[in-house]
N, C-alpha and C. Protein backbone atom coordinates (compact mmCIF):
# COMPACT_ATOMS: atom_id res chain seq x y z
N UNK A 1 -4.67 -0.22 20.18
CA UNK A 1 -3.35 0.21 19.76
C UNK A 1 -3.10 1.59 20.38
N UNK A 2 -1.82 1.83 20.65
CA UNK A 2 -1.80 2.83 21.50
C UNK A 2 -1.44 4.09 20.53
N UNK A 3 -1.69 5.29 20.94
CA UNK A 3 -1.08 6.37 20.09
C UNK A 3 0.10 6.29 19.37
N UNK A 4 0.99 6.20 20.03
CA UNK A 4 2.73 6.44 19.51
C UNK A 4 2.70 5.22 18.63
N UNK A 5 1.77 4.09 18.55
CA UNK A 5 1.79 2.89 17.39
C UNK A 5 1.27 3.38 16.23
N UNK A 6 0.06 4.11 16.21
CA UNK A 6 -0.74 5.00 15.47
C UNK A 6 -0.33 5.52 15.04
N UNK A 7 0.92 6.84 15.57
CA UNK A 7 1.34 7.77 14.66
C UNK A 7 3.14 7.15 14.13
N UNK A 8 3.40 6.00 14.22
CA UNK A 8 4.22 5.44 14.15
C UNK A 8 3.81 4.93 12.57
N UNK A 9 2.46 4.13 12.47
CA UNK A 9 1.95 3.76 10.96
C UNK A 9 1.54 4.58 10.24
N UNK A 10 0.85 5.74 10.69
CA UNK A 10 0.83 7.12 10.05
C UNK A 10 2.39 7.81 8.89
N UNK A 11 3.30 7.56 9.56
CA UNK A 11 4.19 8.01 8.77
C UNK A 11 5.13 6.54 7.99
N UNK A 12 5.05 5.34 8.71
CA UNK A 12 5.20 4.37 7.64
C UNK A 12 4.80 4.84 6.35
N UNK A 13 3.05 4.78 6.42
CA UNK A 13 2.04 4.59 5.15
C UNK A 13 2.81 5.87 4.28
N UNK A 14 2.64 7.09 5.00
CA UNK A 14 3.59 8.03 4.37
C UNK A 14 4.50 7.87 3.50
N UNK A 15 5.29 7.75 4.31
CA UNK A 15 6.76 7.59 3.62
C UNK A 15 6.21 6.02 2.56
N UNK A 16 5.78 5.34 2.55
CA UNK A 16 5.99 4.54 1.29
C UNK A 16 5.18 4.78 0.06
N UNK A 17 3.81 5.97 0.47
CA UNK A 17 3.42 6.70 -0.29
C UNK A 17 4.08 7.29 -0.97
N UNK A 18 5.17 8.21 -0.54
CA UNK A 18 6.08 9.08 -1.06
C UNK A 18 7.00 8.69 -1.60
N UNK A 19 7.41 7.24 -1.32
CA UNK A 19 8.75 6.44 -2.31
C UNK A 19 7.94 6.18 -3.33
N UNK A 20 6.73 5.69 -3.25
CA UNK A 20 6.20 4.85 -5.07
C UNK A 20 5.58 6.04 -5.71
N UNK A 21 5.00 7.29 -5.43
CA UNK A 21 4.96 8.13 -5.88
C UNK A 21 6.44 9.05 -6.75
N UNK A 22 7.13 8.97 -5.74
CA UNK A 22 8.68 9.05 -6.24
C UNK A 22 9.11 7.79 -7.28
N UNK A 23 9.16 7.10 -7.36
CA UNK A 23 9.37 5.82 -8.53
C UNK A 23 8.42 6.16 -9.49
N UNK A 24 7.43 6.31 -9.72
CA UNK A 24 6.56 6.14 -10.38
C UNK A 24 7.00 8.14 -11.48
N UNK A 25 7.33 8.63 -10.70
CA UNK A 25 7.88 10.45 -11.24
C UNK A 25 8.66 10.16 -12.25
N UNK A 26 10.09 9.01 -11.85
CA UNK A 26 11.89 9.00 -11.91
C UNK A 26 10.95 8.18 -13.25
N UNK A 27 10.57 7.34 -13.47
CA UNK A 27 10.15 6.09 -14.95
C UNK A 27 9.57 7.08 -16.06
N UNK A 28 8.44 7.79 -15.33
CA UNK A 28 8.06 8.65 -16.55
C UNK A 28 9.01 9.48 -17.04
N UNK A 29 9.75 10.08 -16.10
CA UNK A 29 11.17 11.21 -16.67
C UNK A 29 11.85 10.20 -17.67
N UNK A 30 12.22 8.69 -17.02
CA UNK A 30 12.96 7.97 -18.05
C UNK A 30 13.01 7.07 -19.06
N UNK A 31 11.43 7.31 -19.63
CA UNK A 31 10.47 7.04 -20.36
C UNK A 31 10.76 7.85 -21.12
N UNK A 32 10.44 9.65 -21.22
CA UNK A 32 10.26 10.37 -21.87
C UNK A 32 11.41 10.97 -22.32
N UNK A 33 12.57 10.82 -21.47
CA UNK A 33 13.59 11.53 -22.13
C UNK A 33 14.64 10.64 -23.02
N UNK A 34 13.95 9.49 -22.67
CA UNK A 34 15.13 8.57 -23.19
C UNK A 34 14.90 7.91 -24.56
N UNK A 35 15.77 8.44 -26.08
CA UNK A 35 15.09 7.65 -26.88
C UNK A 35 16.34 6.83 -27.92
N UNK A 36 16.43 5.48 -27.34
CA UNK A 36 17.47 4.84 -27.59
C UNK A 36 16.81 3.92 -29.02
N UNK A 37 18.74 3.70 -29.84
CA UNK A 37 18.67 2.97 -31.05
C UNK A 37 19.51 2.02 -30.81
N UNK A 38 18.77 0.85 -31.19
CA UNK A 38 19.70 -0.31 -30.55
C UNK A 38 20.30 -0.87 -32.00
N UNK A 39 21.14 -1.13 -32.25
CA UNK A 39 21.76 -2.16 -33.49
C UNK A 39 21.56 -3.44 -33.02
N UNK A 40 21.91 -3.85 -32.40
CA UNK A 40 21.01 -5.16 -32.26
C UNK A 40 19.58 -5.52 -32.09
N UNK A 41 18.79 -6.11 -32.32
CA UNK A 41 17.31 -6.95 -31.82
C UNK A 41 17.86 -7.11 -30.47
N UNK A 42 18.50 -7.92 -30.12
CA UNK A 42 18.44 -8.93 -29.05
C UNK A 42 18.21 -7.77 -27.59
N UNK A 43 19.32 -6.92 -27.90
CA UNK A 43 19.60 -5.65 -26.95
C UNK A 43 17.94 -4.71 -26.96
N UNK A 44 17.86 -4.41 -28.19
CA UNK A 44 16.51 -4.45 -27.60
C UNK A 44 15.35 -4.92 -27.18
N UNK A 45 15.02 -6.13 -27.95
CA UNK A 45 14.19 -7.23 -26.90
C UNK A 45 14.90 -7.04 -25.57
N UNK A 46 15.96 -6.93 -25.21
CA UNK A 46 15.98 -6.72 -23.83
C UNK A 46 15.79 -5.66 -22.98
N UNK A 47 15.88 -4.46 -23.69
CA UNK A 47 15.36 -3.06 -23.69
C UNK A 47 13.87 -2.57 -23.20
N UNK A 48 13.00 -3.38 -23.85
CA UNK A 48 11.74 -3.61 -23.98
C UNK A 48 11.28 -4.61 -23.36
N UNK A 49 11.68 -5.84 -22.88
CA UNK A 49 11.43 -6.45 -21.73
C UNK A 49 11.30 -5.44 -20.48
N UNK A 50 12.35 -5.28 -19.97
CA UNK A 50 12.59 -4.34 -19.02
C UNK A 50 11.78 -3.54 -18.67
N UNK A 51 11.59 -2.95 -19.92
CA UNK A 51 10.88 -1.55 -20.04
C UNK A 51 8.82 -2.43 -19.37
N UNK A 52 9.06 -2.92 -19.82
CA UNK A 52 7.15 -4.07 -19.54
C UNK A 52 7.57 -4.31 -18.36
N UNK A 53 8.58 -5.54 -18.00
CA UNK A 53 8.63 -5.52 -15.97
C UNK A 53 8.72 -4.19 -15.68
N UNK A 54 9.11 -3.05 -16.01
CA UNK A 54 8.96 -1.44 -14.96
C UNK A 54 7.72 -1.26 -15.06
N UNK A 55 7.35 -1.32 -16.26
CA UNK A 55 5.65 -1.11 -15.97
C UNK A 55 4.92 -1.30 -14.89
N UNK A 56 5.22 -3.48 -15.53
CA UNK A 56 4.15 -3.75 -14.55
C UNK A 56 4.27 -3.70 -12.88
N UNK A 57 5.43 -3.77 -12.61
CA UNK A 57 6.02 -2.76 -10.92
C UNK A 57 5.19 -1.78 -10.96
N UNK A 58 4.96 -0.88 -11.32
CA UNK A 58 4.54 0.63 -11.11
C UNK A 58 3.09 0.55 -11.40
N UNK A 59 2.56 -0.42 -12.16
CA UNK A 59 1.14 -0.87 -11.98
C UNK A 59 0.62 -1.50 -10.81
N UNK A 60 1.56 -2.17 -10.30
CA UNK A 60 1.02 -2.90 -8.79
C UNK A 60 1.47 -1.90 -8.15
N UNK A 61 2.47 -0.74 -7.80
CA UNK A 61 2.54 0.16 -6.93
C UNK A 61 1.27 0.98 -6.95
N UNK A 62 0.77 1.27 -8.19
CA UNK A 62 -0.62 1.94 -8.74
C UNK A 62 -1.99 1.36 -7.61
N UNK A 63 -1.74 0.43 -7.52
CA UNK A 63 -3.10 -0.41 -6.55
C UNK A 63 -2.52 -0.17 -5.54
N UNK A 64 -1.55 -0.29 -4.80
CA UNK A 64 -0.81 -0.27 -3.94
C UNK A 64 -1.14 1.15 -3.34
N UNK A 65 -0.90 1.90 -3.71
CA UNK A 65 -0.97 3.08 -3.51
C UNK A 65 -2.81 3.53 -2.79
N UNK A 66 -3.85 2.82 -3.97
CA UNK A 66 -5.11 2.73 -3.29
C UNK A 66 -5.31 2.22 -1.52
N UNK A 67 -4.55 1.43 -1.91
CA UNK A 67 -4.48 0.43 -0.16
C UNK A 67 -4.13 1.31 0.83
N UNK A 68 -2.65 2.48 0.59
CA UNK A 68 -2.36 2.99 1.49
C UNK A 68 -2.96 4.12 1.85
N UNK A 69 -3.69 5.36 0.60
CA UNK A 69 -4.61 5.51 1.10
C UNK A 69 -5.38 5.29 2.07
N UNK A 70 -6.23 3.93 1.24
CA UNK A 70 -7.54 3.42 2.64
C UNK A 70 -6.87 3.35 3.83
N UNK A 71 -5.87 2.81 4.33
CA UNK A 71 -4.98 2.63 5.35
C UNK A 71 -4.76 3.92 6.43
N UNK A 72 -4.27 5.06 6.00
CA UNK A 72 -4.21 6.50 6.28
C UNK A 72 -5.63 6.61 6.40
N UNK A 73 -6.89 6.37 5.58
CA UNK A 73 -8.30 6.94 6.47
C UNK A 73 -8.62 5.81 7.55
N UNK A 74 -8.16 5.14 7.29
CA UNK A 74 -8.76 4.29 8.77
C UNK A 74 -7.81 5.02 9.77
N UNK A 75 -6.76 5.47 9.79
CA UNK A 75 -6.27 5.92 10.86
C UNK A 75 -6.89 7.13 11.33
N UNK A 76 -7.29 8.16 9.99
CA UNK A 76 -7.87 9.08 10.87
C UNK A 76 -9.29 8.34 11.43
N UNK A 77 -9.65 7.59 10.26
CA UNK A 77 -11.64 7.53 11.26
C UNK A 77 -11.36 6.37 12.29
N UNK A 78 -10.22 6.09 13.24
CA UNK A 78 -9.98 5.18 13.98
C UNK A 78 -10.01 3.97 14.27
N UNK A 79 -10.25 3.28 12.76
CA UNK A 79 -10.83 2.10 12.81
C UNK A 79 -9.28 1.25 12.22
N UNK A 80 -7.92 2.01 12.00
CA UNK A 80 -7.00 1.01 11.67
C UNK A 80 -5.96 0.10 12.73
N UNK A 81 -5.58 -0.97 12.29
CA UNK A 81 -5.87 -1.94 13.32
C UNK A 81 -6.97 -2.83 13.86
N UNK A 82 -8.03 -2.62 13.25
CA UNK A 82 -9.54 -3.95 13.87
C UNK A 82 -9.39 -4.86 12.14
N UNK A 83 -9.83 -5.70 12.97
CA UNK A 83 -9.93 -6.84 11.53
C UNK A 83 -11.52 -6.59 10.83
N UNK A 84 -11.65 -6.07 9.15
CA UNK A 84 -12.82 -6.03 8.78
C UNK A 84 -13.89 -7.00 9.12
N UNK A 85 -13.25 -8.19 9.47
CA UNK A 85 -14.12 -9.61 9.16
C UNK A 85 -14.63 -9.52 10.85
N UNK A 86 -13.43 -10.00 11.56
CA UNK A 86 -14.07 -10.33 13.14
C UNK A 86 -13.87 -9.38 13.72
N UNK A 87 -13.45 -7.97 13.76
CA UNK A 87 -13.45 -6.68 14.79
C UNK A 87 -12.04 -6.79 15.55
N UNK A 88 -11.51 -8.13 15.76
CA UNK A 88 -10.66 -8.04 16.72
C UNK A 88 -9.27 -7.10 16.29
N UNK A 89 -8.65 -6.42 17.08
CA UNK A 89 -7.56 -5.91 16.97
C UNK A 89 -6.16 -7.02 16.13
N UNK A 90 -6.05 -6.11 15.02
CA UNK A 90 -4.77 -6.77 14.67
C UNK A 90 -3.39 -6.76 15.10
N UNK A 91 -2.69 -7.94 15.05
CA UNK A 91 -1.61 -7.22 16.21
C UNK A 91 -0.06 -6.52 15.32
N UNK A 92 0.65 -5.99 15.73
CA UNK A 92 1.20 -5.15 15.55
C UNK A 92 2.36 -5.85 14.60
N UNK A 93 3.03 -6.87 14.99
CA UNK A 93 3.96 -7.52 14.18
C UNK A 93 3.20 -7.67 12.69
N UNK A 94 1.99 -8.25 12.49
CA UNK A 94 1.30 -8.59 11.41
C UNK A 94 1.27 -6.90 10.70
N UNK A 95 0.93 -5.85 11.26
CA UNK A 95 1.08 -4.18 10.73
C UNK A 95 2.00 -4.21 10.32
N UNK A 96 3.34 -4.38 10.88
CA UNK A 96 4.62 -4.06 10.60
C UNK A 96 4.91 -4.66 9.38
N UNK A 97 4.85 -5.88 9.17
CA UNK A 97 5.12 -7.02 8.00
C UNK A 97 4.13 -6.17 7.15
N UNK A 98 2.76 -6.07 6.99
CA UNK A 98 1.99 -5.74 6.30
C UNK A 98 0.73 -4.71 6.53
N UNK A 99 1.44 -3.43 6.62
CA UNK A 99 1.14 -2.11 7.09
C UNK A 99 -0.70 -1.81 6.42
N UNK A 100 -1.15 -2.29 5.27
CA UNK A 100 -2.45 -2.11 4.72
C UNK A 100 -2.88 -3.41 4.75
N UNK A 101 -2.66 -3.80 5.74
CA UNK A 101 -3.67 -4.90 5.71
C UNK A 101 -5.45 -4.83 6.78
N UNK A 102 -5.85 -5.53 6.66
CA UNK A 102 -7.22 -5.42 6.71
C UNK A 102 -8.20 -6.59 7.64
N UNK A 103 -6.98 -7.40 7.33
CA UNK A 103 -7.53 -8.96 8.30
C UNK A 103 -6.54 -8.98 9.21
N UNK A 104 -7.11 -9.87 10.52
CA UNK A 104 -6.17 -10.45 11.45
C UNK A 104 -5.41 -11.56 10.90
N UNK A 105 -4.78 -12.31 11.31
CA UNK A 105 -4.03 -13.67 10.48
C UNK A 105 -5.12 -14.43 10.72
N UNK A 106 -5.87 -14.70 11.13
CA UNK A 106 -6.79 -15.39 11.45
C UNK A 106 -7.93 -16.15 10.68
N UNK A 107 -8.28 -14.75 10.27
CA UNK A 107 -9.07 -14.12 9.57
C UNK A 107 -8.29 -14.71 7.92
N UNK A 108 -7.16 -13.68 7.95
CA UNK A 108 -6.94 -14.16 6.51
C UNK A 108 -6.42 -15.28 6.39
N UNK A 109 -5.40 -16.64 7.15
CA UNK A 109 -5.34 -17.52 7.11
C UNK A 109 -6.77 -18.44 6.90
N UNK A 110 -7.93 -18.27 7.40
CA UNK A 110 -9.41 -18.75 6.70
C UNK A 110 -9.99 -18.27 5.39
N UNK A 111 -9.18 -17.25 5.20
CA UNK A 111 -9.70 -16.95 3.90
C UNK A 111 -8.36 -17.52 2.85
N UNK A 112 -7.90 -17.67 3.14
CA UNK A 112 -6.28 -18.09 1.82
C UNK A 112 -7.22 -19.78 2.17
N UNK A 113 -7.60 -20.50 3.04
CA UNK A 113 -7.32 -22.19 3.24
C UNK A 113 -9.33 -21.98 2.10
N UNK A 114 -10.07 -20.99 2.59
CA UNK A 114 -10.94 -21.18 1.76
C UNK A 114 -10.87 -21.08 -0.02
N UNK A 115 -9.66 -20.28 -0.18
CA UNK A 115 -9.05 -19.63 -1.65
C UNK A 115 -8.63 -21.16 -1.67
N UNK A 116 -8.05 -22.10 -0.99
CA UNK A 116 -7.25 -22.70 -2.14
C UNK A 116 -8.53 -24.17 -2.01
N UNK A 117 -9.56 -24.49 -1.23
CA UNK A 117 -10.12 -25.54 -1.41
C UNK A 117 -11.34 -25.35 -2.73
N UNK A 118 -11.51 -23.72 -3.06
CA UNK A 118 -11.81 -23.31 -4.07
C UNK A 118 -11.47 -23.58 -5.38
N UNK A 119 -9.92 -23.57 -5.38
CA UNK A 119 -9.16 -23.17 -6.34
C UNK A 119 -9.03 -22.08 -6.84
N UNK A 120 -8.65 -21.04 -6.42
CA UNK A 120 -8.92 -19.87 -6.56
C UNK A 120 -7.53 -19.85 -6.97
């Protein structure tokens, strides 16, 4: 992968670091400042739904966030872009679609066909 691709995913990983870090700021502010009385149930069962899907968003951004990490040190220790499994270079469209990823399609297409003869 050439440099200018390198520092091209460098500030991807960035910047989406910095949006779910930013989401994750804006929920707790509107978590904490917000303390609503609903007269209805229903309005709030829907209140509180909501409030559980934001969660669990910001819980998978939570892991998410681990990935991009690891992602950013493979770039500095030069190893982002090789597939963990077979070494080979991953190619760039597959980065783009899925910037922390770790396998070639290859690679992970053998591992999803092994996941599902599993049942996983």
């Amino acid at each position: 992968m050439d440099p200018k691709d390198v520092e091209y995913f460098r500030q991807l990983l960035n910047g989406m670091l910095q949006d779910i870090l930013k989401k994750g700021e804006e929920t707790i502010e509107d978590m904490t400042d917000t303390v609503e009385v609903y007269a209805d149930p229903a309005d709030r069962a829907t209140a509180e739904s909501d409030r559980a899907f934001t969660l669990r968003l910001r819980d998978r951004e939570r892991r998410l966030i681990k990935k991009i990490k690891e992602a950013i040190e493979r770039i500095d220790d030069g190893t982002y872009g090789e597939c963990v499994e077979c070494g080979e270079e991953i190619s760039v469209p597959r980065l783009k679609a899925r910037p922390v990823t770790t396998l070639c399609i290859k690679c992970k297409s053998r591992q999803e066909a092994e996941e599902n003869l599993r049942g996983d």
